[in-house]
Protein backbone atom coordinates (compact mmCIF):
# COMPACT_ATOMS: atom_id res chain seq x y z
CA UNK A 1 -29.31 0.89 -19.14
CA UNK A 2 -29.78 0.67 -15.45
CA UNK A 3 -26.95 1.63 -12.90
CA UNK A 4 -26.84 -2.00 -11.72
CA UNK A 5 -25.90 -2.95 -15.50
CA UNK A 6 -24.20 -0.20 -16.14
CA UNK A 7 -21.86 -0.92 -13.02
CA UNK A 8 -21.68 -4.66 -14.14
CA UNK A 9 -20.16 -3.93 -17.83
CA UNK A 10 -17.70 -1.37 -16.13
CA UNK A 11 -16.27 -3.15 -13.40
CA UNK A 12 -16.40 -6.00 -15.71
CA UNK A 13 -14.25 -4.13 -18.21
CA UNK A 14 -11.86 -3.45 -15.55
CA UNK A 15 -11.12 -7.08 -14.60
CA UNK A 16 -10.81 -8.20 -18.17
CA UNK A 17 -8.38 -5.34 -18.81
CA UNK A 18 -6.74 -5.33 -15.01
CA UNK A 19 -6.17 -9.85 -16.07
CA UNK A 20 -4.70 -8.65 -19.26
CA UNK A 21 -2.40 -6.29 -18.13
CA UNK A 22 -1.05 -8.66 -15.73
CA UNK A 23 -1.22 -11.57 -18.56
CA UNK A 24 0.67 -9.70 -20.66
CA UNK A 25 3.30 -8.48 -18.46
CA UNK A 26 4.05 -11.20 -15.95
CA UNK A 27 2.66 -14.41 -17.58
CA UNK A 28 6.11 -15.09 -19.05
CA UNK A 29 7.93 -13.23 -16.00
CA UNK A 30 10.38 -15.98 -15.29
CA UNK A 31 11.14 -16.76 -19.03
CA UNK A 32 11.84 -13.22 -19.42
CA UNK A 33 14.01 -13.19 -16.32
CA UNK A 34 15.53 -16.53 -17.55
CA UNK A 35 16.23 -15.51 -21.62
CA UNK A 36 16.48 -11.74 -21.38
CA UNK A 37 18.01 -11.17 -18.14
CA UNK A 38 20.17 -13.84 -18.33
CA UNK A 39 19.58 -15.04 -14.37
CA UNK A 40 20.07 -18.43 -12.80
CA UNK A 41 17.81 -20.44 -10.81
CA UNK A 42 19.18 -19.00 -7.23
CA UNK A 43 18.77 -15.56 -8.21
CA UNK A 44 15.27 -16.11 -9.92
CA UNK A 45 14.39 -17.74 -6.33
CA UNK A 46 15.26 -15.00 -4.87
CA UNK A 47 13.15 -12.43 -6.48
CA UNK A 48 10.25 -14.67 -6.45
CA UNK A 49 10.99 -14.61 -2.43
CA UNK A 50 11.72 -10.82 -2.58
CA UNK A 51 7.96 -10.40 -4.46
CA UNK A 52 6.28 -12.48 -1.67
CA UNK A 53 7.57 -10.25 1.29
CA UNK A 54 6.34 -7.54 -0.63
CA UNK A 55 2.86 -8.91 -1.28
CA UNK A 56 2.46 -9.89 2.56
CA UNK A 57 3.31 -6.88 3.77
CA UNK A 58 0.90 -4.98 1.24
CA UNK A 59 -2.06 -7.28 1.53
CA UNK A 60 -3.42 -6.11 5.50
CA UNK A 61 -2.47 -2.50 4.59
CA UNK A 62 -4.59 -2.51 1.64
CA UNK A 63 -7.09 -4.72 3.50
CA UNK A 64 -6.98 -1.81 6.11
CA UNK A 65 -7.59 0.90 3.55
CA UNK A 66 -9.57 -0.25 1.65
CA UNK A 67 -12.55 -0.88 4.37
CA UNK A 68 -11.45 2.65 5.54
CA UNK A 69 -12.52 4.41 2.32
CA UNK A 70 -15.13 2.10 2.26
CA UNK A 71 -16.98 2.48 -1.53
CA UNK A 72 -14.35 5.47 -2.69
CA UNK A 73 -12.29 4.23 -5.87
CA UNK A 74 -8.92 5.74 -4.55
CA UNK A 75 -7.51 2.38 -4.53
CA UNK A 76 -7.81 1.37 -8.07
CA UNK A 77 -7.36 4.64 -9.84
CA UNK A 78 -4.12 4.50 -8.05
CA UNK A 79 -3.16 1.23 -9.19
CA UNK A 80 -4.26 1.87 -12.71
CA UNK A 81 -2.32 5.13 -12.87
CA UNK A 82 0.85 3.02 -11.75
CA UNK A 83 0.35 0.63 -14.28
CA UNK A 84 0.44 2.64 -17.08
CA UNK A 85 3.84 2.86 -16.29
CA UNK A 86 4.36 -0.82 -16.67
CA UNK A 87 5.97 -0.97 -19.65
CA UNK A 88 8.57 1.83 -19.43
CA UNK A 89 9.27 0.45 -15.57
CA UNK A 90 10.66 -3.40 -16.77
CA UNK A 91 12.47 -1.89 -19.80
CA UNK A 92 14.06 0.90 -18.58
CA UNK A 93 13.98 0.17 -14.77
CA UNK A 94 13.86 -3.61 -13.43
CA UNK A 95 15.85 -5.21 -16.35
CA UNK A 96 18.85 -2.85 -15.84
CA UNK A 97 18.69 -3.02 -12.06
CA UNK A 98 18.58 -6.44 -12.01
CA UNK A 99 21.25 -6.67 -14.62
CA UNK A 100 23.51 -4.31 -12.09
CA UNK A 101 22.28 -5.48 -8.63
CA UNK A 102 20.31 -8.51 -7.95
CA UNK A 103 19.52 -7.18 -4.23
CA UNK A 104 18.39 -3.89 -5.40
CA UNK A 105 16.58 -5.00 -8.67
CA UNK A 106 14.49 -7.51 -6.34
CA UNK A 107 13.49 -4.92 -4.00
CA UNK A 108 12.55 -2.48 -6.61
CA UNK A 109 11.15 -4.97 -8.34
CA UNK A 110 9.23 -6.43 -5.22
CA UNK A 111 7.83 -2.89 -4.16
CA UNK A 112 6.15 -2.11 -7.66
CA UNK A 113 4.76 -5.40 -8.06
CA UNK A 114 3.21 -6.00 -4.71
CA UNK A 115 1.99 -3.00 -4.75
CA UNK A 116 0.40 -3.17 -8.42
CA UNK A 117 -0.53 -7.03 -9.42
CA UNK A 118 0.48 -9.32 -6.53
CA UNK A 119 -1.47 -7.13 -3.74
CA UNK A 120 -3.44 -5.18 -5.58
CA UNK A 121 -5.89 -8.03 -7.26
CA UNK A 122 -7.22 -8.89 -3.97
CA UNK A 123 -7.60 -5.02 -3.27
CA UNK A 124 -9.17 -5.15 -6.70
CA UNK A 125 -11.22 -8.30 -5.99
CA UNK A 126 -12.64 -6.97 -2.51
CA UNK A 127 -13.71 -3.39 -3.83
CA UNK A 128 -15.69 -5.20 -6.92
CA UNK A 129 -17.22 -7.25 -4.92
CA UNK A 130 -18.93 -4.72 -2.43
CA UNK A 131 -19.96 -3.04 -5.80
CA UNK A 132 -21.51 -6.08 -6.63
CA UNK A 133 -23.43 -6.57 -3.08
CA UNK A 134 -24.27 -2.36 -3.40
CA UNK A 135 -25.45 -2.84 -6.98
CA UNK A 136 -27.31 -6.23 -6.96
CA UNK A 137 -24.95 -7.93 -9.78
CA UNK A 138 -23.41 -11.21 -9.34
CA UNK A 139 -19.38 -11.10 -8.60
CA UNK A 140 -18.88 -14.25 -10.15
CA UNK A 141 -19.83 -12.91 -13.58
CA UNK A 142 -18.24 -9.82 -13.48
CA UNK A 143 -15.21 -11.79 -12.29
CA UNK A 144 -15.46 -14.16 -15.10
CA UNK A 145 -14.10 -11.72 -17.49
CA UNK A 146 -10.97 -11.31 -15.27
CA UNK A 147 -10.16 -14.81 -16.93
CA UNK A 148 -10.52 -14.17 -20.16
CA UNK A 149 -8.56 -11.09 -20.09
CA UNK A 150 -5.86 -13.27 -18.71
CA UNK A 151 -6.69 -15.85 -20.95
CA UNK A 152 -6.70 -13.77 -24.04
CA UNK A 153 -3.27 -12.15 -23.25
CA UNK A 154 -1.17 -15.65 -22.40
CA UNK A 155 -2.63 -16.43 -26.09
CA UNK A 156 -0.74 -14.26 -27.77
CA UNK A 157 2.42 -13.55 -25.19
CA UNK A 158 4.55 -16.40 -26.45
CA UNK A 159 4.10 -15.61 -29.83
CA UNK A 160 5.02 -12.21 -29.08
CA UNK A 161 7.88 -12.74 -26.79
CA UNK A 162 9.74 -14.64 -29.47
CA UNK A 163 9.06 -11.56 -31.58
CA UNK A 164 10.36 -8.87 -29.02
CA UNK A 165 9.89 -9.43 -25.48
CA UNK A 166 9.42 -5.48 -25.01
CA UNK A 167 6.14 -5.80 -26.95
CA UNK A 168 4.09 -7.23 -23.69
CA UNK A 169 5.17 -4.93 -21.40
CA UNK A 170 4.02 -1.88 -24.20
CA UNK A 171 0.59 -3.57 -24.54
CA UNK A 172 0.06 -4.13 -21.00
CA UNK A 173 0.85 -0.34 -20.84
CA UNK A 174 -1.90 0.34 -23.29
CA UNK A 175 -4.06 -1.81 -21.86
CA UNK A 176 -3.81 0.20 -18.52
CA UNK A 177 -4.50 3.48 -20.21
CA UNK A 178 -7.86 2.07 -20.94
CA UNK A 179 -8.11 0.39 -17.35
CA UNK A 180 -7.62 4.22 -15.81
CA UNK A 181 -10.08 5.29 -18.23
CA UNK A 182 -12.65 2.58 -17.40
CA UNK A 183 -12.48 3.53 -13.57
CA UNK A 184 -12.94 7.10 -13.90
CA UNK A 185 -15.60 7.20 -15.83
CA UNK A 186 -16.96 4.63 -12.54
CA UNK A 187 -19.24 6.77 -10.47
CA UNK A 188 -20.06 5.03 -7.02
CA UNK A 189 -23.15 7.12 -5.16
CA UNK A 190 -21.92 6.84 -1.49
CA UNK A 191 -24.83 7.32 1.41
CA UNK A 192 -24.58 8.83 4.91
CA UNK A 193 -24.74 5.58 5.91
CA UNK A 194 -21.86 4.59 4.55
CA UNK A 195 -19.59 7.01 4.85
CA UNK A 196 -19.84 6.72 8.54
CA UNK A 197 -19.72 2.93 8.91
CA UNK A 198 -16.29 2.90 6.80
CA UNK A 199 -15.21 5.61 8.79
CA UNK A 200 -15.73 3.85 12.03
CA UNK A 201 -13.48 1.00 10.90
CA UNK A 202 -10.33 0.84 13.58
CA UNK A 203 -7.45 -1.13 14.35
CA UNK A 204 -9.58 -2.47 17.00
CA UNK A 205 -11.98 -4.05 15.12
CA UNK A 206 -9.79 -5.52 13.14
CA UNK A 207 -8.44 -7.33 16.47
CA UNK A 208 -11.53 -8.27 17.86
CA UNK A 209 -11.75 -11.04 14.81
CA UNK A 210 -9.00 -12.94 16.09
CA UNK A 211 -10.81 -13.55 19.13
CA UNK A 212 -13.81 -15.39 17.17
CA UNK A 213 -13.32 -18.20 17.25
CA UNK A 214 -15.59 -18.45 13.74
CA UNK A 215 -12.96 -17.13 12.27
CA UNK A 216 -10.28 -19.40 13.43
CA UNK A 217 -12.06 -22.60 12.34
CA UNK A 218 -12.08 -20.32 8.91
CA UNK A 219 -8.41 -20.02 9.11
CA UNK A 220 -7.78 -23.90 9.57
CA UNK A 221 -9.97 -24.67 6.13
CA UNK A 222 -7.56 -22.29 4.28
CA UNK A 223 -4.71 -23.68 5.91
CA UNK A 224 -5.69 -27.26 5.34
CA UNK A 225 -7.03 -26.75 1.95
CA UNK A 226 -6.66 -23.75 0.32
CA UNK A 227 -3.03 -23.42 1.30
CA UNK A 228 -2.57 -26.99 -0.27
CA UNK A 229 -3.93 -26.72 -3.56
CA UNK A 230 -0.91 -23.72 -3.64
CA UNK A 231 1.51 -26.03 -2.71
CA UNK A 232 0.46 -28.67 -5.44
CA UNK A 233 0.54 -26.63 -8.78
CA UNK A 234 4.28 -25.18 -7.59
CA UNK A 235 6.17 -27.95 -8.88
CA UNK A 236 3.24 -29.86 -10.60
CA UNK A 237 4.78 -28.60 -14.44
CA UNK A 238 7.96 -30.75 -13.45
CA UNK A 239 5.90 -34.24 -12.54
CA UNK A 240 3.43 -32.98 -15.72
CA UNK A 241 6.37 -32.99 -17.82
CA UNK A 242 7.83 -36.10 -17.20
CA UNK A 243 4.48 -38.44 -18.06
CA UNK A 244 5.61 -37.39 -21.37
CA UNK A 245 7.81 -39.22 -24.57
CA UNK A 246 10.41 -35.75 -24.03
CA UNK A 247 9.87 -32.65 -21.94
CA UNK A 248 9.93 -30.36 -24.52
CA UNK A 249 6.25 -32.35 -25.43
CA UNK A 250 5.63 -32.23 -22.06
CA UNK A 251 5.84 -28.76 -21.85
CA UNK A 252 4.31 -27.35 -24.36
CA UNK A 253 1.30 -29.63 -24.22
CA UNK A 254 0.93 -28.33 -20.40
CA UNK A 255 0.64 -24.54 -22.17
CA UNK A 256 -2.40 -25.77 -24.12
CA UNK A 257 -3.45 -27.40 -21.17
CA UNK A 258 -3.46 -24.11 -18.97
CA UNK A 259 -4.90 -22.25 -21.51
CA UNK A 260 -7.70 -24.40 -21.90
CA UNK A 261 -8.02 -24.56 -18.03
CA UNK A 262 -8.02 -20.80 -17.96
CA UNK A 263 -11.39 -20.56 -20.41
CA UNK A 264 -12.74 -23.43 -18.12
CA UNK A 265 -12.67 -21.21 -15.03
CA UNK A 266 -14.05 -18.23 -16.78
CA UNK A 267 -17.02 -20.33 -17.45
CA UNK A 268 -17.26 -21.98 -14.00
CA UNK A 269 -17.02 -18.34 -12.54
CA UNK A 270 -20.40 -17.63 -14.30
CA UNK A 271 -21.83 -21.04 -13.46
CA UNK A 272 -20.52 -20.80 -9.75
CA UNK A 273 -22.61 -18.06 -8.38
CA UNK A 274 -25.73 -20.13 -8.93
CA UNK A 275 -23.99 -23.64 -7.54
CA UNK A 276 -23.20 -22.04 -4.73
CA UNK A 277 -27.00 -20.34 -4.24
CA UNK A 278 -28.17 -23.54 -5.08
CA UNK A 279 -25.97 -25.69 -2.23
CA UNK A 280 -25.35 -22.83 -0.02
CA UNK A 281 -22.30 -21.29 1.04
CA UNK A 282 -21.10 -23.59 3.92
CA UNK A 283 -21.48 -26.39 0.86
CA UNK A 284 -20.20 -24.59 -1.60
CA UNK A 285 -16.23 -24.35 0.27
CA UNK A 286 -16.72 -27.84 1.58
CA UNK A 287 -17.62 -29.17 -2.43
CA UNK A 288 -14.23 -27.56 -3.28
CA UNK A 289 -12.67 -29.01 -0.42
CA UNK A 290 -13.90 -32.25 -1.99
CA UNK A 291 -13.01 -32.00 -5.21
CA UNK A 292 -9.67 -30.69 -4.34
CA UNK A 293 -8.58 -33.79 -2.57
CA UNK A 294 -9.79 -35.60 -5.29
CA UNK A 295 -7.63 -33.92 -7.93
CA UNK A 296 -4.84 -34.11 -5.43
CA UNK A 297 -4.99 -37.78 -4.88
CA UNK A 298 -6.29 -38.47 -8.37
CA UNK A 299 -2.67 -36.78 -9.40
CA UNK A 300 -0.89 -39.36 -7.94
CA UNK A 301 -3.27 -42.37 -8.72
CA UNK A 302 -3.75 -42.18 -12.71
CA UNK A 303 -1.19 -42.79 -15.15
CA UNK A 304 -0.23 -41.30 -18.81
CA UNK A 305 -1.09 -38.02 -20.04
CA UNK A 306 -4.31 -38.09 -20.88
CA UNK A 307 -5.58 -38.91 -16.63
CA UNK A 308 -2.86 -36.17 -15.64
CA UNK A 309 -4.56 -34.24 -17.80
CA UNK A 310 -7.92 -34.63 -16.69
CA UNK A 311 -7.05 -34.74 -13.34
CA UNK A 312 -5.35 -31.40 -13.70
CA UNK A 313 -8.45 -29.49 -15.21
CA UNK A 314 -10.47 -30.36 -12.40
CA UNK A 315 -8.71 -27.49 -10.72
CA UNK A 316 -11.07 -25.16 -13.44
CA UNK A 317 -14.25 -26.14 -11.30
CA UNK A 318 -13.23 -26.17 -7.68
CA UNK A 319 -11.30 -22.44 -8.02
CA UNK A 320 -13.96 -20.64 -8.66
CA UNK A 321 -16.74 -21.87 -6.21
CA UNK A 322 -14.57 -21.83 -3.59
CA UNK A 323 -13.77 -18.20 -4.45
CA UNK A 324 -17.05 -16.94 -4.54
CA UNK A 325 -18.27 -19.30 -1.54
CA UNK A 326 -15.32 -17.70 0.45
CA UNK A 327 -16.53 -14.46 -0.40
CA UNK A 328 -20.43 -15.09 0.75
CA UNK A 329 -19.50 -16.75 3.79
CA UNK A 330 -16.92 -13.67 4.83
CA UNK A 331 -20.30 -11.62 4.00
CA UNK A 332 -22.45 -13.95 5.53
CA UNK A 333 -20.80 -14.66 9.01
CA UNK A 334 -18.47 -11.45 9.72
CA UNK A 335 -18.87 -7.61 10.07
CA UNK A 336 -19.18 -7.07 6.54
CA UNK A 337 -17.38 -3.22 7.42
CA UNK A 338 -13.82 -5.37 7.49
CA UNK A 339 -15.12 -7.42 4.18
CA UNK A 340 -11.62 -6.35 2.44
CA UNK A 341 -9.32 -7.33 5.67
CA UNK A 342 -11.14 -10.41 6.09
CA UNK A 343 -10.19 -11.47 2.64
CA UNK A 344 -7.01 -9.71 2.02
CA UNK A 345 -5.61 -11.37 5.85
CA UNK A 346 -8.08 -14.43 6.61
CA UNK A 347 -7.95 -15.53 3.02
CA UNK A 348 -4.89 -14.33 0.95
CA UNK A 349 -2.04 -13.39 3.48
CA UNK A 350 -3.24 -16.78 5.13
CA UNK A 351 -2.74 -18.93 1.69
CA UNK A 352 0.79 -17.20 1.65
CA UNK A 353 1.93 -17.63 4.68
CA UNK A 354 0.17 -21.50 4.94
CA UNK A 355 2.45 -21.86 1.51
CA UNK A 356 5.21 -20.73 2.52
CA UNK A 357 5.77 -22.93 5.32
CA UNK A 358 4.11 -25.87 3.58
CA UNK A 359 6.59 -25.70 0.36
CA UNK A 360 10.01 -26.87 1.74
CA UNK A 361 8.11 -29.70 3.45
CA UNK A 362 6.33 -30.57 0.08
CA UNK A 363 10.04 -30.70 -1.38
CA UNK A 364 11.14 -33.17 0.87
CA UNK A 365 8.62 -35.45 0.23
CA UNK A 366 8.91 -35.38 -3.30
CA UNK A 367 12.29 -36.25 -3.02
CA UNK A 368 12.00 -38.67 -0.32
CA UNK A 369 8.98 -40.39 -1.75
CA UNK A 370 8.37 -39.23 -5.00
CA UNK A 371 5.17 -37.19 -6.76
CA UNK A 372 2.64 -39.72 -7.03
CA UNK A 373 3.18 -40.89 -3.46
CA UNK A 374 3.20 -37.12 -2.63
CA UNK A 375 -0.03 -36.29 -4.22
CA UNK A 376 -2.15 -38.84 -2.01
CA UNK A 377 -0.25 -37.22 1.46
CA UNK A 378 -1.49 -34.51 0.19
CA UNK A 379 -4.70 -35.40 -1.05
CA UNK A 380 -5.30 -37.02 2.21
CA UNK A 381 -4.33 -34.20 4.29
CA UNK A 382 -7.11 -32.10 2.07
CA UNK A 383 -9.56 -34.73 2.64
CA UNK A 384 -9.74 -34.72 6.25
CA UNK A 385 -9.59 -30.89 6.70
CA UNK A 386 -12.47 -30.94 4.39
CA UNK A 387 -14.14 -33.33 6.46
CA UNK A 388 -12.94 -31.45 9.63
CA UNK A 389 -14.80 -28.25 8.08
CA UNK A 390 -18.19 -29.79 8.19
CA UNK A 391 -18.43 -29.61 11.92
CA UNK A 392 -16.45 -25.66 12.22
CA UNK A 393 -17.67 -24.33 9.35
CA UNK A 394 -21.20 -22.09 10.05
CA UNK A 395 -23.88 -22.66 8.28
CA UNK A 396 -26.79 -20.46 7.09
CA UNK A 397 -29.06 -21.38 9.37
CA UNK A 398 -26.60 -20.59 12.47
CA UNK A 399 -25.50 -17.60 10.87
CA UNK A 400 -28.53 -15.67 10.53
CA UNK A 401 -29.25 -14.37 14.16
CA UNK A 402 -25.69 -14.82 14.89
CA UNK A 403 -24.83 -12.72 12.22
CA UNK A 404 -27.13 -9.83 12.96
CA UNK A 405 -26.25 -9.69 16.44
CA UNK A 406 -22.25 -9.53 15.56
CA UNK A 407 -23.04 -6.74 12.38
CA UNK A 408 -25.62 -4.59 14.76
CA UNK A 409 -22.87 -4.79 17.66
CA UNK A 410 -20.41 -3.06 15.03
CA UNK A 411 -23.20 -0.76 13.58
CA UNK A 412 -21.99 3.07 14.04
CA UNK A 413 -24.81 5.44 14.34
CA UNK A 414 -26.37 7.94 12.54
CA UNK A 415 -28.48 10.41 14.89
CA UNK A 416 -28.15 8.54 17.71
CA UNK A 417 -29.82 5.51 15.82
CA UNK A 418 -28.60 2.35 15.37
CA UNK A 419 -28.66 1.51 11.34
CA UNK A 420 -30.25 -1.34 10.08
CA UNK A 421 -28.05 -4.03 9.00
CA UNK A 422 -26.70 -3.01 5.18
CA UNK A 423 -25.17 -6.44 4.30
């Protein structure tokens, strides 16, 4: 088997196992905190707040490290080691301490978890996807089985849950002992080359990309549409729920429906890769775009289940081009050195923050004028982002001696040479 396989069924391994571990643990997290630890909705809000500090202030420090070390693995052995512990941490650990102290519990709580799931996929994400550039495999495919892991554990985790809750958290443990196994028998050959352009990463460069103004019209997309398709699934269950004879229907109907919607994304992430070769990568975000606002506004347009429904599983084929589109057109149009801070702060952090302030304002709208009404606002709002995007987004063409120019500027140099551009 060739390295470039070889590579592609490890890494590939990992996500699956990474997706399942998380499935398994945290799929049913605010059940669990519901039914076993017994909280109401105020404290439950506050721990989801508590994880969300957590994962902001993780996400530009991984970002940072991670371009620092470059192609080194230290990142995810270390999160695979700590998740090993997964199961032993919520039983013996965060259940008590949240049963004690809700303040210290959350904090606890918040700390392992950012560092681990909430933080650590898009540290997990960025490193795979270098691999995948090094290598010559498609990301998209290899992230495809990230779904399916996650599918193939929320299968199973209500059954199991009703069984004994403690169960999940002991497979997700297992599952991590395999996930640490998986990465070190991963064997990255690092050149010359770059260990000194990951090494001549700084603080500074990381600075100089909020003076482009590239990547500010970048940040506005993800504001205006990534951020929004955040915003709509947070309290989507309720208005799903309530197109239906009882909730209790509703509800368990939408479980069938996101599992369904999960196996639809793991085959759109191995369709995707080719869409977006096939449109390009300025196309590919802006088809997203697209079909986001038209899920979004479809939401509050159809009526019964069955359009709900079908509006809903839309969402399985604009996730995953705009995920790999976002990461070719980071690659494409930026110093590929900062490839994990690019994502990890002009993608991720972004979408958080963009949420964040975007929430409470969703809220009032759907109490002052209802979902459906809510939906086309935001629909709308999508729409003309998206439409914004096709005159600040670059394209391929513009790109390609921009792009050089902006890599070869950051190039470090070996002998007193400038390298040739690696991308």
């Amino acid at each position: 088997m060739s390295k470039s396989k070889t590579m592609y069924w490890k890494l590939s391994g990992y996500f699956f196992f990474f997706f399942f571990t998380w499935s398994a643990s945290f799929s049913l997290f605010s059940i669990w905190l519901g039914q076993e630890i017994n909280l109401n909705g105020a404290a439950t809000g506050i721990i989801f707040s508590v994880n969300a500090i957590f994962a902001l202030i993780m996400q530009p420090l991984y970002g940072y490290i991670s371009d620092k070390i470059g192609l080194k693995k230290n990142i995810l052995l270390f999160i695979s080691l700590l998740l090993v512990f997964v199961g032993p941490f919520f039983i013996y650990i965060y259940g008590p301490l949240l049963k004690f102290n809700i303040l210290a519990g959350a904090i606890v709580g918040g700390l392992y978890l950012g560092v681990t799931f909430l933080s650590g996929v898009g540290a997990i994400e960025t490193y795979i996807e270098k691999i995948s550039r090094k290598y010559k495999f498609e990301y998209g495919k290899s992230r495809m089985w990230g779904s399916l892991g996650w599918a193939a554990a929320t299968f199973f985790a209500g059954q199991i849950f009703n069984i004994n809750p403690n169960l999940n958290f002991w497979i997700a443990s297992i599952s991590a002992i395999i996930l640490v196994a998986i990465i070190l028998s991963v064997h990255v050959e690092m050149t010359d080359f770059e260990i000194v352009r990951a090494d001549s990463v700084s603080i500074k460069d990381i600075g100089n990309l909020f003076l482009l103004k590239d990547f500010w019209f970048l940040m506005m997309y993800v504001i205006g549409v990534a951020c929004i398709y955040g915003v709509y699934d947070q309290q989507f269950p309720i208005y799903y729920s309530s197109v239906f004879s009882s909730e209790a229907l509703g509800n368990q109907v939408f479980g069938y429906l996101n599992s369904f919607q999960v196996f639809m994304e793991a085959g759109m992430m191995f369709l995707a890769p080719f869409i977006v070769k096939k449109i390009g990568v300025k196309n590919g975000l802006l088809l997203a775009g697209f079909l986001m606002a038209f899920r979004i506004i479809g939401s509050g347009m159809v009526m019964g289940p069955v359009g709900i429904s079908s509006m809903k599983l839309i969402h399985a084929l604009e996730l995953p081009i705009m995920l790999i589109a976002m990461f070719k057109y980071l690659a494409a149009h930026f110093d590929t050195r900062l490839s994990s801070i690019l994502y990890l702060v002009g993608f991720q952090f972004a979408t958080q923050v963009g949420t964040t302030i975007l929430s409470p304002i969703a809220g009032m709208l759907y109490d002052d004028y209802g979902f459906r009404n809510t939906y086309i606002i935001m629909g709308a709002v999508v729409l003309l982002f998206t439409i914004l995007s096709i005159f600040t987004l670059l394209t391929e063409k513009k790109q390609t001696s921009r792009g050089i120019q902006l890599e070869t500027a950051n190039q470090p140099t070996i002998g007193g040479l400038p390298n040739a551009n690696n991308k």
